[in-house]
PDB file of N, CA and C in Angstrom:
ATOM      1  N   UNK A   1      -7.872 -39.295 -18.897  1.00  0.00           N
ATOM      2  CA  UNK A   1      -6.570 -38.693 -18.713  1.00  0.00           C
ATOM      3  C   UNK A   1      -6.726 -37.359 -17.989  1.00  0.00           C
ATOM      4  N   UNK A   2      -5.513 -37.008 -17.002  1.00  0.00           N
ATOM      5  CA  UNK A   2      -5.816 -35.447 -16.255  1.00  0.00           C
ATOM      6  C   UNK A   2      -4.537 -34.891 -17.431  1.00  0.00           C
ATOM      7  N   UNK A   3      -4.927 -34.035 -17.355  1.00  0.00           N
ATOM      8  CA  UNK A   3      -3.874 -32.973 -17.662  1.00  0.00           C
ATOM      9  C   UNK A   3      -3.061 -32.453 -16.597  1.00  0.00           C
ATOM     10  N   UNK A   4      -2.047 -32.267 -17.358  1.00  0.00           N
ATOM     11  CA  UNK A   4      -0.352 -32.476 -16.498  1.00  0.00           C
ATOM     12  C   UNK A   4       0.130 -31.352 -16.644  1.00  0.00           C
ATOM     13  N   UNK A   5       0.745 -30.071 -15.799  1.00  0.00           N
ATOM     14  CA  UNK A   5       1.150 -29.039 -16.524  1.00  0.00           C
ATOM     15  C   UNK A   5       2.668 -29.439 -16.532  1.00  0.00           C
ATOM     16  N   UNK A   6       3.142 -30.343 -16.018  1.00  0.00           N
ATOM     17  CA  UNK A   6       4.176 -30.281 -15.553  1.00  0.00           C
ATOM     18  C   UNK A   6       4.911 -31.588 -17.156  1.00  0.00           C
ATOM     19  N   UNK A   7       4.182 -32.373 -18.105  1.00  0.00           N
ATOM     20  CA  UNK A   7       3.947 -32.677 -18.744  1.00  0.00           C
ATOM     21  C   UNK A   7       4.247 -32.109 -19.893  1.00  0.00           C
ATOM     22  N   UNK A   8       3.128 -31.082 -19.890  1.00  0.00           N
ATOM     23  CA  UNK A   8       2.837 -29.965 -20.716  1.00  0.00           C
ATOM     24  C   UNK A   8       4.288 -29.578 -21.093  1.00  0.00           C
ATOM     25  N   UNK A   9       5.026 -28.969 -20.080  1.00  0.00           N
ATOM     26  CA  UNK A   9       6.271 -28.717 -19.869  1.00  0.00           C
ATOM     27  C   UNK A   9       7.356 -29.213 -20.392  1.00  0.00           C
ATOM     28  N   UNK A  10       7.214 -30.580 -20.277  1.00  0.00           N
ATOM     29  CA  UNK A  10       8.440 -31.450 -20.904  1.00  0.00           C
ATOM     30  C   UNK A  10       8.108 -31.726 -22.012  1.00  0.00           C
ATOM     31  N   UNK A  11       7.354 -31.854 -22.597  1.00  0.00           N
ATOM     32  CA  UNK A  11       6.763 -31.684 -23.983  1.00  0.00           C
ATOM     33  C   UNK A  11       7.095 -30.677 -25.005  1.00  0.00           C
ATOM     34  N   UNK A  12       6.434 -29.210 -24.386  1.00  0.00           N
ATOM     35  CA  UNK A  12       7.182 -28.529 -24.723  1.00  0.00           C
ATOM     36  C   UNK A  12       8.566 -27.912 -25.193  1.00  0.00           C
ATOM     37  N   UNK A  13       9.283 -28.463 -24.041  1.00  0.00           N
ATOM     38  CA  UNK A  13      10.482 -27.954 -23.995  1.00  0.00           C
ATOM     39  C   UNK A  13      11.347 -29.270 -25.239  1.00  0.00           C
ATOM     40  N   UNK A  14      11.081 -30.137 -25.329  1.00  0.00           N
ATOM     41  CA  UNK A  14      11.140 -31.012 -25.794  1.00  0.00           C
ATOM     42  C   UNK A  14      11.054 -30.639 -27.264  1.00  0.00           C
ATOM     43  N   UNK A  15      10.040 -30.340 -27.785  1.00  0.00           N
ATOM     44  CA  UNK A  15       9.973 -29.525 -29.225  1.00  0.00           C
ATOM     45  C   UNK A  15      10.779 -28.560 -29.546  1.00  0.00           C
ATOM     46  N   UNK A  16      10.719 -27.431 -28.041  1.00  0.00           N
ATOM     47  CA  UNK A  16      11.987 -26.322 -28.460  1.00  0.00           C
ATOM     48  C   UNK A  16      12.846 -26.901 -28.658  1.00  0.00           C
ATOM     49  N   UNK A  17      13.674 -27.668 -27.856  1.00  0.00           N
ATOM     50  CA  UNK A  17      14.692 -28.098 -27.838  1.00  0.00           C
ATOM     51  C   UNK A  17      15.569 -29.272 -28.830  1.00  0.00           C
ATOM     52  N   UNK A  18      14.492 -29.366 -30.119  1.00  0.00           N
ATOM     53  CA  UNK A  18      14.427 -30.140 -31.011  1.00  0.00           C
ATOM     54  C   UNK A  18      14.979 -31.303 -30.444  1.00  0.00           C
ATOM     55  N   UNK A  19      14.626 -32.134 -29.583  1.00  0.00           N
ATOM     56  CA  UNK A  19      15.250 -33.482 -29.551  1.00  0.00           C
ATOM     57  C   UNK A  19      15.120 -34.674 -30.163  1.00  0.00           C
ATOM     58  N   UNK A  20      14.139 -34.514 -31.207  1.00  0.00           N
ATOM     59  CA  UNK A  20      13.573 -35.651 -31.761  1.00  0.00           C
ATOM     60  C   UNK A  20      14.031 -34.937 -33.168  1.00  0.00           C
ATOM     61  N   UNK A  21      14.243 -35.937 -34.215  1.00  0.00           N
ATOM     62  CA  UNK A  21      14.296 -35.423 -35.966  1.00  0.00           C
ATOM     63  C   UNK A  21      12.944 -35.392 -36.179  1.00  0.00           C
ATOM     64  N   UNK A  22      12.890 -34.424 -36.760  1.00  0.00           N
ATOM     65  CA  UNK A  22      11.565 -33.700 -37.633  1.00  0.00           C
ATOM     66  C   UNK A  22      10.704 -34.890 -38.414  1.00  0.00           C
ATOM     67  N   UNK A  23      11.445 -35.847 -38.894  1.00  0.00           N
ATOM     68  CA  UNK A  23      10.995 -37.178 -39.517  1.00  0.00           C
ATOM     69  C   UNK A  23      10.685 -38.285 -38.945  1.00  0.00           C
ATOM     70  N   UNK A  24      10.891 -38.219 -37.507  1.00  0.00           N
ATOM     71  CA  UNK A  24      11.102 -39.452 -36.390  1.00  0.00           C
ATOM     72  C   UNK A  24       9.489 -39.208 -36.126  1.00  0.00           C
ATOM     73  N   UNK A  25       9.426 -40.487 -35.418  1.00  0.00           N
ATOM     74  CA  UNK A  25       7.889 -40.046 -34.821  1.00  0.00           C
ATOM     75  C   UNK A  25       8.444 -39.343 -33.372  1.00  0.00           C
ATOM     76  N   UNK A  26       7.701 -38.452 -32.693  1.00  0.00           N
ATOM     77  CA  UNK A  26       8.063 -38.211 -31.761  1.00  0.00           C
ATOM     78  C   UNK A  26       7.345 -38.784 -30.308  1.00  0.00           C
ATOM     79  N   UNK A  27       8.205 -39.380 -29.999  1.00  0.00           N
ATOM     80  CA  UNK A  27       7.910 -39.895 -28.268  1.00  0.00           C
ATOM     81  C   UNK A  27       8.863 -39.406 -27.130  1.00  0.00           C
ATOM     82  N   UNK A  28       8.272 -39.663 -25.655  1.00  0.00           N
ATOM     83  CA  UNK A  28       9.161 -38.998 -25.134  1.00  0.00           C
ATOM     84  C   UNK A  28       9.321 -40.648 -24.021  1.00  0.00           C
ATOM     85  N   UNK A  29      10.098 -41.014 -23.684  1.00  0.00           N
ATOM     86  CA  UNK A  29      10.302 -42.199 -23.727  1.00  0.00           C
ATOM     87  C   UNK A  29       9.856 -41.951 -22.007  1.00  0.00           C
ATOM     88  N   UNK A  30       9.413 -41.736 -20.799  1.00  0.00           N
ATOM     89  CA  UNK A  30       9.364 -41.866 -19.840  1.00  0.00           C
ATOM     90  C   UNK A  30       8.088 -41.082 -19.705  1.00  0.00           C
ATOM     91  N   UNK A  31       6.747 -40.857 -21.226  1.00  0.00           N
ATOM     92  CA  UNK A  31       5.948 -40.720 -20.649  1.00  0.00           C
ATOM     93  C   UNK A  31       5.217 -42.068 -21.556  1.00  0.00           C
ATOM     94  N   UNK A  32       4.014 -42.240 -21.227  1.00  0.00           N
ATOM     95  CA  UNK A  32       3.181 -43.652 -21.440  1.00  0.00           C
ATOM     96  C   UNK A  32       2.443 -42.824 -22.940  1.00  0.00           C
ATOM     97  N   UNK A  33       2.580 -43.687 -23.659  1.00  0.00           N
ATOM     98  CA  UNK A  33       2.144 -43.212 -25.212  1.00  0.00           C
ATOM     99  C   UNK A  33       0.799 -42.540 -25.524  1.00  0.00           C
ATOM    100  N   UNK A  34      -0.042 -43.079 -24.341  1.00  0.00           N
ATOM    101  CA  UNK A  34      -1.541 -42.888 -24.280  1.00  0.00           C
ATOM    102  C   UNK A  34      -1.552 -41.525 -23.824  1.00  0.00           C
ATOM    103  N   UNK A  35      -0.663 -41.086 -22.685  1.00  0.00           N
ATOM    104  CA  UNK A  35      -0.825 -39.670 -22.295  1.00  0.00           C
ATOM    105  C   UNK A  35       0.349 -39.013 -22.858  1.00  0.00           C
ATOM    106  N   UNK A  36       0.887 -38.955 -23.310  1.00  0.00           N
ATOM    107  CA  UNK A  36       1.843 -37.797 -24.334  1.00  0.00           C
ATOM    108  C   UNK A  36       0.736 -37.415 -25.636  1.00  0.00           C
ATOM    109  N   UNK A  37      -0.148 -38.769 -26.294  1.00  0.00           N
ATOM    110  CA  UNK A  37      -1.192 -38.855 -27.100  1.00  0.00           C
ATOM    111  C   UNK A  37      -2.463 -37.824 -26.736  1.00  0.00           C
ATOM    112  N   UNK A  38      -2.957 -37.393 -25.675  1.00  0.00           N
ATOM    113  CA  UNK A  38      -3.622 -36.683 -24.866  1.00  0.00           C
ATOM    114  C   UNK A  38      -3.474 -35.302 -24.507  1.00  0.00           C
ATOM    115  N   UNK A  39      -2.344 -35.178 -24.577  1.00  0.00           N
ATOM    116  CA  UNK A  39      -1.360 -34.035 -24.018  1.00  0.00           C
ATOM    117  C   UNK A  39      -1.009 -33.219 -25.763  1.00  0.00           C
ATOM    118  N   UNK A  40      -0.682 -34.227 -26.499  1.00  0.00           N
ATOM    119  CA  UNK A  40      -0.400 -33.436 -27.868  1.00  0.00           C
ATOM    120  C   UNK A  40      -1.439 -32.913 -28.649  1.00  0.00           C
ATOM    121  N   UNK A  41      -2.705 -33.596 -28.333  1.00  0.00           N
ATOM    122  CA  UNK A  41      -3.905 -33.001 -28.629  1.00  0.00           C
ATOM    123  C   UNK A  41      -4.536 -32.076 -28.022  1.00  0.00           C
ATOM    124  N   UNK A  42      -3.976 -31.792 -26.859  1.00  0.00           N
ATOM    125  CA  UNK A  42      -4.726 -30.865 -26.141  1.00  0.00           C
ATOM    126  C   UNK A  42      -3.579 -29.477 -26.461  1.00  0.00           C
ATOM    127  N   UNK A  43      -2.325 -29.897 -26.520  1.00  0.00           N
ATOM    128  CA  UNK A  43      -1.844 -28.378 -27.041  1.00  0.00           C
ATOM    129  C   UNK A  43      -1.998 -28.208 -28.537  1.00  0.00           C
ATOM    130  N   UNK A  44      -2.386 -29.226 -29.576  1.00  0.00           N
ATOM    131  CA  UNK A  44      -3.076 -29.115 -30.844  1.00  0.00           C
ATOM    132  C   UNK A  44      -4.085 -27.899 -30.936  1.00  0.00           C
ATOM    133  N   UNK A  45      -5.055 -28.561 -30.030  1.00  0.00           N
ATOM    134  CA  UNK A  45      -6.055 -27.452 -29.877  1.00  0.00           C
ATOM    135  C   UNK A  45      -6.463 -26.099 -29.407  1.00  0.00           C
ATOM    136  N   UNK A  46      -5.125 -26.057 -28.502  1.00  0.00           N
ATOM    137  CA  UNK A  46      -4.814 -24.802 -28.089  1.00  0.00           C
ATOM    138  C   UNK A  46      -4.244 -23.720 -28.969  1.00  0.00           C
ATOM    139  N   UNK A  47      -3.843 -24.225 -30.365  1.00  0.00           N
ATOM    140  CA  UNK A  47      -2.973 -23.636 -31.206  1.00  0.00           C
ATOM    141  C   UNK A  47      -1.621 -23.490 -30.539  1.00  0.00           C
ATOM    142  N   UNK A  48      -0.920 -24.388 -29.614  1.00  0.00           N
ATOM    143  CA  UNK A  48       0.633 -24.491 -28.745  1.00  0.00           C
ATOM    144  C   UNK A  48       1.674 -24.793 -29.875  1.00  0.00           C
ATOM    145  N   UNK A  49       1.215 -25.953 -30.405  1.00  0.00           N
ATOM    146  CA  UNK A  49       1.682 -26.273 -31.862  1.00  0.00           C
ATOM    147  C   UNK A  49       1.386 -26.880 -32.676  1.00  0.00           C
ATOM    148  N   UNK A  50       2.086 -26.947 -33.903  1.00  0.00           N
ATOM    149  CA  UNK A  50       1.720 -27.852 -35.013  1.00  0.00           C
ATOM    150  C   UNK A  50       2.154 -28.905 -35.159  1.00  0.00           C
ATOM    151  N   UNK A  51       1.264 -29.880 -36.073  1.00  0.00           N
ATOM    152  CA  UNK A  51       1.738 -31.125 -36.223  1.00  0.00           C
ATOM    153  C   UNK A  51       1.406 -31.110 -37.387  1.00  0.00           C
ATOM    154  N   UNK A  52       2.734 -31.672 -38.524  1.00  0.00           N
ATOM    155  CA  UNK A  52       2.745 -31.842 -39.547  1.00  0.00           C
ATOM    156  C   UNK A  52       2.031 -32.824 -39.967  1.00  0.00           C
ATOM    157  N   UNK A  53       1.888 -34.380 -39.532  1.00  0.00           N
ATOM    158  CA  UNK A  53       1.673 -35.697 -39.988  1.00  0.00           C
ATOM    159  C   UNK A  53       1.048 -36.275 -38.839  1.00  0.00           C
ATOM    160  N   UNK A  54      -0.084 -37.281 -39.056  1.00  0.00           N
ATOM    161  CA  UNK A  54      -0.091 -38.335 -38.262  1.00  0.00           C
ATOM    162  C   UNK A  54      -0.489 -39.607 -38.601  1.00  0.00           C
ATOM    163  N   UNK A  55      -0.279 -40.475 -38.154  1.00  0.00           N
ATOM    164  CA  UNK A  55      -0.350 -41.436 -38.796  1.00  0.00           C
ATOM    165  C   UNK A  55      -1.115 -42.601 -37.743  1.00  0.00           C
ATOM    166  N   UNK A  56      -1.109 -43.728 -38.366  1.00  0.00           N
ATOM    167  CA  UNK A  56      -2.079 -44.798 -37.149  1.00  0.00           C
ATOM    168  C   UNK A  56      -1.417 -46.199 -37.307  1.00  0.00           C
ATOM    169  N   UNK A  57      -0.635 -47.024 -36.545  1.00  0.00           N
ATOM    170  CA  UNK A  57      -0.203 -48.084 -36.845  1.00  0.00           C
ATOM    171  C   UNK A  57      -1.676 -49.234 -36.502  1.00  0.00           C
ATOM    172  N   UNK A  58      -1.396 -50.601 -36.339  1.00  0.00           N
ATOM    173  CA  UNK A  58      -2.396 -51.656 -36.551  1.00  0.00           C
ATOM    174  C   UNK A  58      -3.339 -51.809 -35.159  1.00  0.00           C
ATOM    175  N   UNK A  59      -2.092 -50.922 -34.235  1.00  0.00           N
ATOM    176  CA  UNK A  59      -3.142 -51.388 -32.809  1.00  0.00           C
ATOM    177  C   UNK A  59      -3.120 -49.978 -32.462  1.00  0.00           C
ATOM    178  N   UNK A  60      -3.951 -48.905 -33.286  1.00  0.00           N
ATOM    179  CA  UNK A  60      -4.298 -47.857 -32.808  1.00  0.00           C
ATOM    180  C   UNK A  60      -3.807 -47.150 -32.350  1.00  0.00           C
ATOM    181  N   UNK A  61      -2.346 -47.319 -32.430  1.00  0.00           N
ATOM    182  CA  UNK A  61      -1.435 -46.143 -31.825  1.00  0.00           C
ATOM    183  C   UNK A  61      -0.961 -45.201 -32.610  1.00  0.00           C
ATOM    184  N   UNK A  62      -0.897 -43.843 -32.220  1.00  0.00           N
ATOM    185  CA  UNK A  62      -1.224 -42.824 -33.132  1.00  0.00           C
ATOM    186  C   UNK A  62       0.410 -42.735 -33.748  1.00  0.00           C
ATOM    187  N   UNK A  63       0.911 -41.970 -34.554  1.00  0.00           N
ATOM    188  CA  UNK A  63       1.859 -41.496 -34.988  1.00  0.00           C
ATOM    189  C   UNK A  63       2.231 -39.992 -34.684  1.00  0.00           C
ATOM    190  N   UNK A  64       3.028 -39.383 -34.079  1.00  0.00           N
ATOM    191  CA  UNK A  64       2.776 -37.671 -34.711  1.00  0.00           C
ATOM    192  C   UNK A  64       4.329 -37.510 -35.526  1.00  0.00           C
ATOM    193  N   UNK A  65       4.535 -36.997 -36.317  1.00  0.00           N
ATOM    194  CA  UNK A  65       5.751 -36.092 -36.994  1.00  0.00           C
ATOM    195  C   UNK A  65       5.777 -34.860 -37.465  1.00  0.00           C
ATOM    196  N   UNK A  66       7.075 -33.996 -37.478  1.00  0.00           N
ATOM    197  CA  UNK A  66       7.312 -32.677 -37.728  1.00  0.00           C
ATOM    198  C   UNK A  66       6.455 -31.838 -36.812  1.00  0.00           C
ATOM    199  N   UNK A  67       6.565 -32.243 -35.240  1.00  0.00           N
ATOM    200  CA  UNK A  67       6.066 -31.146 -34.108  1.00  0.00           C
ATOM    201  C   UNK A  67       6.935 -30.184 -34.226  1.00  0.00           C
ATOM    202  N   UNK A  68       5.903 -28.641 -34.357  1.00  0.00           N
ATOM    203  CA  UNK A  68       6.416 -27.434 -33.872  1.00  0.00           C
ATOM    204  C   UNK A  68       6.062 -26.605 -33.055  1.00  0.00           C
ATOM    205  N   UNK A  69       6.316 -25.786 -32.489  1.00  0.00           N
ATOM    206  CA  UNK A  69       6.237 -24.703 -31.686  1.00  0.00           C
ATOM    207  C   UNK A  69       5.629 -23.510 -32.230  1.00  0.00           C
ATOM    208  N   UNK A  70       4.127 -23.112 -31.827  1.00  0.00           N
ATOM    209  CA  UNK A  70       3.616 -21.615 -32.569  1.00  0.00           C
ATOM    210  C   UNK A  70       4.059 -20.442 -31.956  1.00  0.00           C
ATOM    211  N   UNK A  71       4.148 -19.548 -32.123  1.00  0.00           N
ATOM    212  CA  UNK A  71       4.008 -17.904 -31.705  1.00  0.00           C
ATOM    213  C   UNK A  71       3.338 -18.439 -30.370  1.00  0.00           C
ATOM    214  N   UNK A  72       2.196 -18.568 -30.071  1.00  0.00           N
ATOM    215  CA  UNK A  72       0.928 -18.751 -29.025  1.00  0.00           C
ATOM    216  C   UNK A  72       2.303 -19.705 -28.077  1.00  0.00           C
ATOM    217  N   UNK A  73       2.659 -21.236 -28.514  1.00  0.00           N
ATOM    218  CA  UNK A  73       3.907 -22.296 -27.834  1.00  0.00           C
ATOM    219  C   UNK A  73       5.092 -22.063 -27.072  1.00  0.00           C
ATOM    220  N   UNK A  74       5.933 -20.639 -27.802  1.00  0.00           N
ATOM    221  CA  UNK A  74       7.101 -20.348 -27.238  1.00  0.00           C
ATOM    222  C   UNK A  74       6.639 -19.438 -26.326  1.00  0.00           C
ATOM    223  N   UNK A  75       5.234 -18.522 -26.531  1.00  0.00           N
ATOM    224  CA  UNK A  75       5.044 -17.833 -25.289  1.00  0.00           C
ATOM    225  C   UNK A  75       4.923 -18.402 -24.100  1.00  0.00           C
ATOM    226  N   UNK A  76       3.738 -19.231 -24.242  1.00  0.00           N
ATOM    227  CA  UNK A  76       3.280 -20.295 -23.227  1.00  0.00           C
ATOM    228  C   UNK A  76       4.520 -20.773 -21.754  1.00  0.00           C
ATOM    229  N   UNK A  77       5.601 -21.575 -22.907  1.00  0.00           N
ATOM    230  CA  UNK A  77       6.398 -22.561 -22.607  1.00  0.00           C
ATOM    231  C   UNK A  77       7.508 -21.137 -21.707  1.00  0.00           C
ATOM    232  N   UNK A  78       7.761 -20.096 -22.473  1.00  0.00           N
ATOM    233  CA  UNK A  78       8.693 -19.060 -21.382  1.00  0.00           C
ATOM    234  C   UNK A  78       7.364 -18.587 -20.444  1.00  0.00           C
ATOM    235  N   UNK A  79       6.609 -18.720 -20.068  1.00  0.00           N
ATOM    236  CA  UNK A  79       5.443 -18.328 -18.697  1.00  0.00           C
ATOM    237  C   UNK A  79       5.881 -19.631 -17.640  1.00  0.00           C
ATOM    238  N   UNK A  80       5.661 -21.047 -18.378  1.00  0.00           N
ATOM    239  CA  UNK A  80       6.022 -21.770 -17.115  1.00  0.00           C
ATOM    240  C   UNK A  80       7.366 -22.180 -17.454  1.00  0.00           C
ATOM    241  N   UNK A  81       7.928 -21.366 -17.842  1.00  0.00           N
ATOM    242  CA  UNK A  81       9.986 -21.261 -17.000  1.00  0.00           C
ATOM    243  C   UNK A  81       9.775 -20.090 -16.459  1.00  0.00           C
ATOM    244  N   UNK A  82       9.015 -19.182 -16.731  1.00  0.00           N
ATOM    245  CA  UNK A  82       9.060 -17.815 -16.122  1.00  0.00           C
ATOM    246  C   UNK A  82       8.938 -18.623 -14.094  1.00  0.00           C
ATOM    247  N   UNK A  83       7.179 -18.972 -14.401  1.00  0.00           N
ATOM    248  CA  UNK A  83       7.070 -19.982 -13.215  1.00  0.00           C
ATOM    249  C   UNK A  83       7.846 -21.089 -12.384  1.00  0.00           C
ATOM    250  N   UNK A  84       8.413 -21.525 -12.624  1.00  0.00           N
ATOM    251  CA  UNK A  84       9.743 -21.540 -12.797  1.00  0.00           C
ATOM    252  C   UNK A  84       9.370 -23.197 -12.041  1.00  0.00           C
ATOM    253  N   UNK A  85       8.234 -23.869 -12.887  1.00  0.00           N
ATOM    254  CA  UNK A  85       7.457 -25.441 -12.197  1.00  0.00           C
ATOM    255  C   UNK A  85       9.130 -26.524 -12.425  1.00  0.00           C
ATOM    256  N   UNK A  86       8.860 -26.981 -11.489  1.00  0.00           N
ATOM    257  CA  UNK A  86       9.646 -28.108 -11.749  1.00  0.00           C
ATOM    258  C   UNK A  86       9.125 -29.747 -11.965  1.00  0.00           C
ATOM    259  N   UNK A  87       9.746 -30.406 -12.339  1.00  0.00           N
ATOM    260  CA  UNK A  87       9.463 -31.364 -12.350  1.00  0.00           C
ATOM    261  C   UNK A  87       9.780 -32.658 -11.481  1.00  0.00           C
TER     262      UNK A  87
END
């Protein structure tokens, strides 16, 4: 997988923007499960945000629930609106 900033982005904004319930799993329906999966781990590790839950269904596909946004996330995410990337 490459990393996407532009991704990154809709992801982000996506959490701010609470579009998913806190209890839902969260997907973003126009990206491919494998790389939103990639992408949530890599801002995991960044400390971007938290993830409450995850879970694993039968064919290895991950679960995430209760994504949030850290201190470190909302900065991030206003730098590239500052940048002002589009998609």
């Amino acid at each position: 997988m490459k990393r996407d900033i532009l991704i990154t982005k809709e992801i982000l904004i996506a959490i701010e923007d609470d579009l998913f319930e806190k209890n839902d799993q969260f997907v973003l329906p126009n990206i491919d499960n494998s790389i939103l999966e990639g992408h949530l781990k890599l801002l995991e590790n960044e400390y971007l945000i938290q993830i409450e839950s995850k879970g694993e269904l039968s064919t290895g596909e991950k679960l995430y629930h209760g994504i949030s946004l850290t201190n470190r996330g909302y900065d991030y995410l206003k730098a590239l609106k500052k940048n002002n990337l589009k998609n």
